[in-house]
Protein backbone atom coordinates (compact mmCIF):
# COMPACT_ATOMS: atom_id res chain seq x y z
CA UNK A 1 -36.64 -5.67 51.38
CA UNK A 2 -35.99 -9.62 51.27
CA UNK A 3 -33.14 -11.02 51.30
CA UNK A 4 -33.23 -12.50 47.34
CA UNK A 5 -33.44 -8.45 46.27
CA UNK A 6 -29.88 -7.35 47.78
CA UNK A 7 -28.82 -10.92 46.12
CA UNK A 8 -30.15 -9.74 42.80
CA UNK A 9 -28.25 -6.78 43.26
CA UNK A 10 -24.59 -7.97 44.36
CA UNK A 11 -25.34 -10.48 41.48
CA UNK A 12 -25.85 -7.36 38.84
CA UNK A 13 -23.24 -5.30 40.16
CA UNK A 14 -20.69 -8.37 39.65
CA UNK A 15 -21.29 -9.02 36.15
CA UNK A 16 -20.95 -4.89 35.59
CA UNK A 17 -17.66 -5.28 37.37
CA UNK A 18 -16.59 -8.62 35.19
CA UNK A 19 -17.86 -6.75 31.78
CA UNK A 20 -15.97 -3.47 32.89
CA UNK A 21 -12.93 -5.67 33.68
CA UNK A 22 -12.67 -7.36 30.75
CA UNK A 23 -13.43 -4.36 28.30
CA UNK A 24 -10.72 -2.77 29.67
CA UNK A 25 -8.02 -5.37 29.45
CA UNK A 26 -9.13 -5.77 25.61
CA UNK A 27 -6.69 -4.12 23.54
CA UNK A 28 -7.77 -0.73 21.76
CA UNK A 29 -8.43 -0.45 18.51
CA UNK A 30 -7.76 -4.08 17.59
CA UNK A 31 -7.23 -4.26 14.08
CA UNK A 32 -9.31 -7.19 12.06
CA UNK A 33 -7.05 -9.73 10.95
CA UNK A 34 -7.71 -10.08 7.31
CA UNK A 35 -6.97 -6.07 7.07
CA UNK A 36 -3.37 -7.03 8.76
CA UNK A 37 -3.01 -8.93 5.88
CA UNK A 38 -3.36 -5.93 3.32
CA UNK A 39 -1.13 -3.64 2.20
CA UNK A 40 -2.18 -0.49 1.68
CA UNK A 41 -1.52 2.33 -1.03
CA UNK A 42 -2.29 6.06 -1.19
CA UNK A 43 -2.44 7.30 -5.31
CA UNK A 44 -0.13 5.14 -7.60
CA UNK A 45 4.25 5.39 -8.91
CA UNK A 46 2.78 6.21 -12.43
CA UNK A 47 0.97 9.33 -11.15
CA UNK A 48 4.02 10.18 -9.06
CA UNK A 49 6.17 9.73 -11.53
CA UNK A 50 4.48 12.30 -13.89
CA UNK A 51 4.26 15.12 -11.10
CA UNK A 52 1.33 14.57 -9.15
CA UNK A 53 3.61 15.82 -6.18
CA UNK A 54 0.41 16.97 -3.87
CA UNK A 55 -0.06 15.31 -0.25
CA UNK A 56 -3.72 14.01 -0.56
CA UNK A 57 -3.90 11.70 2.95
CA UNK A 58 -2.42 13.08 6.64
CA UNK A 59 0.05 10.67 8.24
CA UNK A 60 -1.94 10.31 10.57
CA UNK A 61 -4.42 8.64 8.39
CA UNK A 62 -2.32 6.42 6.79
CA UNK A 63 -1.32 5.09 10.46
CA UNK A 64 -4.57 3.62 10.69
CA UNK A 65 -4.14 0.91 8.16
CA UNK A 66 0.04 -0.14 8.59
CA UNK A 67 2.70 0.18 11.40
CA UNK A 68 5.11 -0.68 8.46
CA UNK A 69 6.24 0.94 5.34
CA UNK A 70 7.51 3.38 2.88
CA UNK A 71 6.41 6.43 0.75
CA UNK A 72 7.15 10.19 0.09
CA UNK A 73 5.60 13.64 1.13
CA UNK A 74 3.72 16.39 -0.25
CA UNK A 75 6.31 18.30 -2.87
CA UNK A 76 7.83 15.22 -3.29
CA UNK A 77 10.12 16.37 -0.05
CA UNK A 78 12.24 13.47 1.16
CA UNK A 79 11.39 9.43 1.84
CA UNK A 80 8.93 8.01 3.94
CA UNK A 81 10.06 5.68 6.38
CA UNK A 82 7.03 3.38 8.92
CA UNK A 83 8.54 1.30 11.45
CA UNK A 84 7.09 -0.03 14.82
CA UNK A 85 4.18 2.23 14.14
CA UNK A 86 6.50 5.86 13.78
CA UNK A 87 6.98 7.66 10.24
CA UNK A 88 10.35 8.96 9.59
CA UNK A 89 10.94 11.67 6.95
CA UNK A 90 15.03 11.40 5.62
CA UNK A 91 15.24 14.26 4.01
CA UNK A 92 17.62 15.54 1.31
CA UNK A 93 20.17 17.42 3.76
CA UNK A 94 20.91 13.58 4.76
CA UNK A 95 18.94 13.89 8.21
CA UNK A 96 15.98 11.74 9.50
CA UNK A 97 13.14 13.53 11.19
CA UNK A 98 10.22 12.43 12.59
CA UNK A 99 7.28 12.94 10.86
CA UNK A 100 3.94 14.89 13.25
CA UNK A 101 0.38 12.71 11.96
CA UNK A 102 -0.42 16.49 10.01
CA UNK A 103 1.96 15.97 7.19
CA UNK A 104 0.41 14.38 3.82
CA UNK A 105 1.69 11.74 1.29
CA UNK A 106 1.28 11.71 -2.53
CA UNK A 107 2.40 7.92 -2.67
CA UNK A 108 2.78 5.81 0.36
CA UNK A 109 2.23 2.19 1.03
CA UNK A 110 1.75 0.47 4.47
CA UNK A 111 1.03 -2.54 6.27
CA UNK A 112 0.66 -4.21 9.85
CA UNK A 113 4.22 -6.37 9.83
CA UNK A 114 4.12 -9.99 10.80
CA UNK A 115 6.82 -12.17 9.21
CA UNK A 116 5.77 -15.74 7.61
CA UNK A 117 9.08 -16.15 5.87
CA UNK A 118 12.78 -15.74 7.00
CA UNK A 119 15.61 -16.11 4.26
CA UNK A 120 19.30 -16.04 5.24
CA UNK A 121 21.83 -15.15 3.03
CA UNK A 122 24.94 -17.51 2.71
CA UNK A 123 27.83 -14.72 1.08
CA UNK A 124 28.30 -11.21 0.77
CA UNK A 125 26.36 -9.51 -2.09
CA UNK A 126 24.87 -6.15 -3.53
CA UNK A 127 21.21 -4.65 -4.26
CA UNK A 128 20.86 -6.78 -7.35
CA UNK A 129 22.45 -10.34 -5.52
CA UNK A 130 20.29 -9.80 -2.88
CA UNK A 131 16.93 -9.04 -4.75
CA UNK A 132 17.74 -12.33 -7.15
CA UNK A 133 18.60 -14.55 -3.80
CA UNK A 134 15.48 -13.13 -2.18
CA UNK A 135 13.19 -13.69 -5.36
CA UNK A 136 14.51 -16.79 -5.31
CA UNK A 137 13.08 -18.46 -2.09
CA UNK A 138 9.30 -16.28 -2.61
CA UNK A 139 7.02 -19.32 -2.50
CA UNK A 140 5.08 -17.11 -5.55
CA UNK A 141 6.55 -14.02 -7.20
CA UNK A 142 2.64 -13.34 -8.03
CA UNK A 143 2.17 -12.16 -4.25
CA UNK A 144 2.70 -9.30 -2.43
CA UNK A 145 5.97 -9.04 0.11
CA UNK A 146 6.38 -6.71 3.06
CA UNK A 147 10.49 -7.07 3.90
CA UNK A 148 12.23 -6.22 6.57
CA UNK A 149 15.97 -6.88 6.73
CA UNK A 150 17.48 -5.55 10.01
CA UNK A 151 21.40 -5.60 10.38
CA UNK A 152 25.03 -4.22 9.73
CA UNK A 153 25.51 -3.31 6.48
CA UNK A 154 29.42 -3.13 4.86
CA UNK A 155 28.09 -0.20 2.65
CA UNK A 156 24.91 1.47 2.03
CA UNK A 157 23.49 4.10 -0.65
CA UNK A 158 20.81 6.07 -0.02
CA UNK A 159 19.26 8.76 -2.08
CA UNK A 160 16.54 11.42 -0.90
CA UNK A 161 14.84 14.47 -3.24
CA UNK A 162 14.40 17.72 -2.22
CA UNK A 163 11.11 19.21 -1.97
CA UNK A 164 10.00 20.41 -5.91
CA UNK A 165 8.41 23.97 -6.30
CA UNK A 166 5.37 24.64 -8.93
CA UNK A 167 5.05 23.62 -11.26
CA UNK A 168 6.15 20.40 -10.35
CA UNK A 169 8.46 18.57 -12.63
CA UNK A 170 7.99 14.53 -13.64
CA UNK A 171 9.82 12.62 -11.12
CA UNK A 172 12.49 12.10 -13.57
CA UNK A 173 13.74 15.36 -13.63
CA UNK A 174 13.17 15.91 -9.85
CA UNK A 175 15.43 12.78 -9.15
CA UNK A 176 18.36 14.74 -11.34
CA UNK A 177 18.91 16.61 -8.10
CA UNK A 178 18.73 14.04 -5.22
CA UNK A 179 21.44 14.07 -2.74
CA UNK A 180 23.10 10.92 -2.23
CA UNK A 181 24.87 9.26 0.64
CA UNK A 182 26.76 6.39 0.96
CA UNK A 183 27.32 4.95 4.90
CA UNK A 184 30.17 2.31 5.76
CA UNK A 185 29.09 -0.54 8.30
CA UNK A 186 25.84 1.09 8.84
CA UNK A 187 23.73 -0.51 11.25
CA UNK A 188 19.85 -0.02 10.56
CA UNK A 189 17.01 -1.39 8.96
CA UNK A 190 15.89 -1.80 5.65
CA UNK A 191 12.35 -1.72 5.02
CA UNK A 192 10.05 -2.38 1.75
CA UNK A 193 7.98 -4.44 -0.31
CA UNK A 194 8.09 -6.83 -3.11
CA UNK A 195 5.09 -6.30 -5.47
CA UNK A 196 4.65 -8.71 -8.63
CA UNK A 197 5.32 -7.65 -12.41
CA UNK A 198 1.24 -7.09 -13.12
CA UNK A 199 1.13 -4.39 -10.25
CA UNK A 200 3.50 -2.05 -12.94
CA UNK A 201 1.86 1.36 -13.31
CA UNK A 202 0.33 0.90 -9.71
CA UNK A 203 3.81 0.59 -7.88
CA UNK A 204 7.51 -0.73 -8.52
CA UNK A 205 7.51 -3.81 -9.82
CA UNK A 206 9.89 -5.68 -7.87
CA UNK A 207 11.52 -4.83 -4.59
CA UNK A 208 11.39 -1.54 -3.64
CA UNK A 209 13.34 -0.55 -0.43
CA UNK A 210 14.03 2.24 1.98
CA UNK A 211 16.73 2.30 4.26
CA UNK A 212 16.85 3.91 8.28
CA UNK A 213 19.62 3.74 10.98
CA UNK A 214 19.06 2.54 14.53
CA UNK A 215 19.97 5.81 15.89
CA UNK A 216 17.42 7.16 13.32
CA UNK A 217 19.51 9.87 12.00
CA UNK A 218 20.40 8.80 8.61
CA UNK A 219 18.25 6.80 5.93
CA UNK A 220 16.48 7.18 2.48
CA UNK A 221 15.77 5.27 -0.97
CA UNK A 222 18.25 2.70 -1.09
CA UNK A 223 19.74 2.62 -4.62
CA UNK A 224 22.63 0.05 -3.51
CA UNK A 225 23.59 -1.84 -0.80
CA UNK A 226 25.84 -4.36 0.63
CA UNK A 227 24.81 -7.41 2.86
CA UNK A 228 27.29 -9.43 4.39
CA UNK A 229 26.88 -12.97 4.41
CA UNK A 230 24.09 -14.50 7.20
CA UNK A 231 22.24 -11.15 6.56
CA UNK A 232 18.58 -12.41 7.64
CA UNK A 233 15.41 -11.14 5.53
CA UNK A 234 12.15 -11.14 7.15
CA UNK A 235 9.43 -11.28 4.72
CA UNK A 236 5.35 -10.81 5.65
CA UNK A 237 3.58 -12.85 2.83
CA UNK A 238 0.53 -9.70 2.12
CA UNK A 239 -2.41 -11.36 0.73
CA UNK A 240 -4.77 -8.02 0.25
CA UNK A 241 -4.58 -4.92 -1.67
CA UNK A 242 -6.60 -1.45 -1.30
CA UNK A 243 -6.48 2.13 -2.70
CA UNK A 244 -6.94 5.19 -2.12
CA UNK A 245 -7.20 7.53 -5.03
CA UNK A 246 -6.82 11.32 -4.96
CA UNK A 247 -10.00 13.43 -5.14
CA UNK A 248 -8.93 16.53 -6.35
CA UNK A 249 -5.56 18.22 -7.52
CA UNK A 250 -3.84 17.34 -10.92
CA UNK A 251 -4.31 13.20 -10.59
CA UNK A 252 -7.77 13.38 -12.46
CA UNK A 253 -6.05 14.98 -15.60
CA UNK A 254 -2.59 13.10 -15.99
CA UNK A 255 -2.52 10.58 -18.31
CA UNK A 256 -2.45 7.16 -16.76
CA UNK A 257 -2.66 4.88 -20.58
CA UNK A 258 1.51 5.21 -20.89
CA UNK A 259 3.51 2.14 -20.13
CA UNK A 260 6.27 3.98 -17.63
CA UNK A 261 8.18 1.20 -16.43
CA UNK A 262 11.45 1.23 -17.74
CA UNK A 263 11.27 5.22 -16.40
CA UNK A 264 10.25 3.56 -13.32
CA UNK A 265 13.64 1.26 -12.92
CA UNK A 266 15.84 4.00 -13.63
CA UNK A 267 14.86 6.39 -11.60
CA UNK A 268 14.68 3.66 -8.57
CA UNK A 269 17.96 2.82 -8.99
């Protein structure tokens, strides 16, 4: 064999190698970047809040579309916590636990976190200060708002429901029994979303925010909070919506036509 046919070959072995190489340094399972920009929901808050309690989509699932988030569980048992790409479950004995990719959501919402905004607060204020500063200095209250507020907090409330038995009650009653826990100087995260006024029947209208420590051992529904002043907001401007509707199980019966928003405020704060 000549000379140009071992060349041929060295030649076709180096570009496997390069290929091989490079496929391999690539990182796996890059996600596109116009579904980074999306946040994601599993059923809706007006089908939660008349009962529909069932876990329709593993966590595992719902890992493929956010690293960033907040929900509930099947039975209604406890809030759902996504940071960094881990689901936390704080559950009403006022522990956090994390949450195996087998466990299923009735309501959940995710989304891959970049921040595009940071606001800074200038003096000490509560839940409702701090929603009407942050609503504030949205360049549109017509888009959607991942937040992320990481810090020490003088005093936070958190709430978590225990799990509901059959038949399941409307999420009004099943809040009447939440345990709630209020931490001084807590030092954690806060993390949510900000969806605009015509999203009402399809999730909280508003800013809607769950709370976890750094040592990951305490956390749930924040119903009040205080943020000292310089308290920094992150917030990931979310340009995309999808949905994903439940199949089977009591959501195709419940009646969807009743305006439950004012239900909706009061039982989120």
């Amino acid at each position: 064999m000549d000379k140009k046919f071992f060349l041929g070959i060295a030649v076709a072995a180096a570009i496997i190698f390069f290929v091989a190489a490079v496929a391999t340094s690539l990182p796996k399972n890059t996600i596109p970047a116009e579904d980074r920009e999306t946040l994601y929901q599993v059923s809706t808050i007006d089908a939660l809040m008349q009962g529909v309690f069932d876990g329709i989509q593993p966590v595992g699932e719902l890992k493929k579309h956010g690293d960033f988030g907040i929900g509930t569980f099947d039975g209604l048992d406890g809030e759902m916590i996504v940071l960094d790409g881990k689901v936390y479950q704080a559950r009403a004995d006022g522990a956090v636990y994390p949450v195996p990719d087998t466990m299923t959501t009735p309501l959940a919402t995710v989304t891959y976190f970049e921040s595009d905004r940071v606001v800074k607060t200038d003096h000490q204020m509560n839940l409702t200060g701090l929603s009407d500063a942050l609503s504030a200095q949205l360049p549109s209250q017509n888009m959607i708002y991942a937040v992320k507020i990481h810090g020490t907090f003088p005093e936070m409330t958190v709430r978590a429901i225990p799990r509901q038995e059959k038949p399941d009650p409307t999420l009004t009653i099943a809040a009447k029994n939440q345990s709630v826990y209020t931490y001084k100087n807590a030092n954690g995260t806060v993390v949510g979303f900000y969806t605009p006024v015509f999203f009402k029947g399809l999730n909280v209208a508003g800013f809607h925010l769950h709370f976890i420590s750094d040592d990951k051992k305490t956390g749930g529904h924040v119903l009040d909070m205080t943020a000292g002043s310089g308290t920094v907001a992150e917030l990931d401007i979310t340009d995309g919506f999808a949905m994903s509707l439940p199949t089977s199980g009591t959501f195709a019966g419940v009646d969807l036509s009743q305006d439950l928003s004012s239900a909706v405020a009061k039982v989120e704060r």
